[in-house]
C-alpha atoms as a PDB file:
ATOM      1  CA  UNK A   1       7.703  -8.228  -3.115  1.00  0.00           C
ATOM      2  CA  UNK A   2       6.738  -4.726  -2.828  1.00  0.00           C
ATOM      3  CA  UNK A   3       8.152  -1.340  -1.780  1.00  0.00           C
ATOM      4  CA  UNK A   4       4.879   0.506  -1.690  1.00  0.00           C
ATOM      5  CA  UNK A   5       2.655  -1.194   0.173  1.00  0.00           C
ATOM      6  CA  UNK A   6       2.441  -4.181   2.351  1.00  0.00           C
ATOM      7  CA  UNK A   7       1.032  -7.494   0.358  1.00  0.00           C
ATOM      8  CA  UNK A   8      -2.319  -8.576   0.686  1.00  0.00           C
ATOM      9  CA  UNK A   9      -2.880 -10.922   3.948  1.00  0.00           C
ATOM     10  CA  UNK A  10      -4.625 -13.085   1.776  1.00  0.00           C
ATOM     11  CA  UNK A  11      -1.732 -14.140  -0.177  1.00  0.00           C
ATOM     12  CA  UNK A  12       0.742 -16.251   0.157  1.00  0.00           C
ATOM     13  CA  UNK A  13       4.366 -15.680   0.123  1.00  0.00           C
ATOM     14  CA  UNK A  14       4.382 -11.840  -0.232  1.00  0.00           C
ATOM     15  CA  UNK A  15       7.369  -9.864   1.738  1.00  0.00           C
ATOM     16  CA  UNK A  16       7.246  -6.389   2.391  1.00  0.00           C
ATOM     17  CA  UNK A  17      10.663  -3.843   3.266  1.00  0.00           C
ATOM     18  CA  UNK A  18      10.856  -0.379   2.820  1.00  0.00           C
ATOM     19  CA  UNK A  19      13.729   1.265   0.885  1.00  0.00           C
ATOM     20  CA  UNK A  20      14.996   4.497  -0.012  1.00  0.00           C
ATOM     21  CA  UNK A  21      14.986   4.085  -3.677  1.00  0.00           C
ATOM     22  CA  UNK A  22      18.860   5.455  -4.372  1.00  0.00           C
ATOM     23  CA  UNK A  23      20.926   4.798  -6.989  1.00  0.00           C
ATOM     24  CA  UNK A  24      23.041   2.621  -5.273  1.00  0.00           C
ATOM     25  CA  UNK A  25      20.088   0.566  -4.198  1.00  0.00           C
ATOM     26  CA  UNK A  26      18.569   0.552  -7.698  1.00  0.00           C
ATOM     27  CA  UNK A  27      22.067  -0.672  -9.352  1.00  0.00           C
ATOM     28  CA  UNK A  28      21.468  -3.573  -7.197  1.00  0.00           C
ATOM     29  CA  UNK A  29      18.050  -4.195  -7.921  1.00  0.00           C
ATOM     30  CA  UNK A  30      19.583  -4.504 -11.529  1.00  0.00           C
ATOM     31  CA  UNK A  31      22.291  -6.481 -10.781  1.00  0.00           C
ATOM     32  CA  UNK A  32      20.097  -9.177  -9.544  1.00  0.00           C
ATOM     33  CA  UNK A  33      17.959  -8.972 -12.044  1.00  0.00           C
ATOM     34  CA  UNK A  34      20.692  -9.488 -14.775  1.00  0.00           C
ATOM     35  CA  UNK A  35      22.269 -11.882 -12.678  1.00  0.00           C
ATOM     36  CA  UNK A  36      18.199 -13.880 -12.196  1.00  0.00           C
ATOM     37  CA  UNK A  37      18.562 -14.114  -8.836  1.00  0.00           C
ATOM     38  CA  UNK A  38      15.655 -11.731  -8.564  1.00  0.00           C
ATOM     39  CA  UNK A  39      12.367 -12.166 -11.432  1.00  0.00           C
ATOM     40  CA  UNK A  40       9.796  -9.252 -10.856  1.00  0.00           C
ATOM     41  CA  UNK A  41       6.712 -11.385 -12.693  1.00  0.00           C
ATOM     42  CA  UNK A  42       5.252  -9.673 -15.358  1.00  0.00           C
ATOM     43  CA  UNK A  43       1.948  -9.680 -16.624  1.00  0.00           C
ATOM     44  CA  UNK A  44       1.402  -7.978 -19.710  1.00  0.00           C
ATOM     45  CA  UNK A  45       4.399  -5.281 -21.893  1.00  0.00           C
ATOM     46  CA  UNK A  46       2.753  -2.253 -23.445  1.00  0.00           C
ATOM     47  CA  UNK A  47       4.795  -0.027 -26.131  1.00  0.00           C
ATOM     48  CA  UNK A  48       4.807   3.795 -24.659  1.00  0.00           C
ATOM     49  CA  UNK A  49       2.396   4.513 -27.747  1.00  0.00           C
ATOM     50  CA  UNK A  50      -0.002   2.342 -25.285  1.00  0.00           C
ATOM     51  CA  UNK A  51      -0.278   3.614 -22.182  1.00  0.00           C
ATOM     52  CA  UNK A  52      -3.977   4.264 -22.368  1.00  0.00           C
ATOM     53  CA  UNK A  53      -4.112   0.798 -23.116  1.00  0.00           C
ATOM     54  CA  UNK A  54      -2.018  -0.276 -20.270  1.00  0.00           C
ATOM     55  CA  UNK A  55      -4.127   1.955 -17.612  1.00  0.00           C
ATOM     56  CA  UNK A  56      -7.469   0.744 -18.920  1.00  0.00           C
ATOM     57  CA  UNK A  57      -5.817  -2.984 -18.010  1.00  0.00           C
ATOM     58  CA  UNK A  58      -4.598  -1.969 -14.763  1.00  0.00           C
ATOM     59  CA  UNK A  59      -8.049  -1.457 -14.212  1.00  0.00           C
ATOM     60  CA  UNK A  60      -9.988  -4.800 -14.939  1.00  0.00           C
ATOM     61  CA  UNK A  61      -7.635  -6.520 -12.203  1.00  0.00           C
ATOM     62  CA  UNK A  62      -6.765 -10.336 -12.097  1.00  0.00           C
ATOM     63  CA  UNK A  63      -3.242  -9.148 -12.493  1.00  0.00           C
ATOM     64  CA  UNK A  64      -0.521 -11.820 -12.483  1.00  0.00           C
ATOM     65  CA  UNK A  65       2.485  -9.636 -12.335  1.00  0.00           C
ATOM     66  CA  UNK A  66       3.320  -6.090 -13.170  1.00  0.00           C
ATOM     67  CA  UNK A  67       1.768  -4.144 -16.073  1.00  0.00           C
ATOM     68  CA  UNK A  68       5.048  -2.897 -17.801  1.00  0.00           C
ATOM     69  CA  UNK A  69       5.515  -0.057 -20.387  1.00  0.00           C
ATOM     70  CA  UNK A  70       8.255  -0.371 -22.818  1.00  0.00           C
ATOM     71  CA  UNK A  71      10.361   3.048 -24.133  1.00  0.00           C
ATOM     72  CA  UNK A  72      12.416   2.574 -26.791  1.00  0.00           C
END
C-alpha cells in the first residue's frame, strides 16, 4: 500500500489511493494499526542516533518493508 506512488507493475498485490494526509485520516491509520487490522511491514528499526545508517540502507535496496527510525 502506498500513498506516494503507484506500486511497481511487477508486483503482486500492491494497491495504490491517494489521500490528503489530515489528522483525522491519520487517527485512523492508527486506529487500525492498534486495532491489527492494518500491518505496514517493516524491514529494518534504526534509533534516531542512526539515521546515516538507515539512509546508507535505503540505498542497497532488496527492501522487505519500510526502513523505520525510532525517536524516543
Amino acid at each position: 500500500m502506498s500513498i506516494v506512488a503507484p506500486p511497481d507493475a511487477t508486483k503482486e498485490g500492491g494497491r495504490f489511493f491517494v489521500v490528503e494526509p489530515d489528522r483525522a485520516g491519520l487517527e485512523e491509520l492508527s486506529r487500525l494499526v492498534a486495532d491489527g487490522e492494518l500491518a505496514p511491514p517493516v524491514d529494518r528499526v534504526f534509533p534516531l542516533a542512526e539515521t546515516a545508517q538507515a539512509y546508507a540502507a535505503l540505498e542497497q535496496g532488496h527492501r522487505r518493508g519500510k526502513t523505520v527510525l525510532h525517536v524516543s
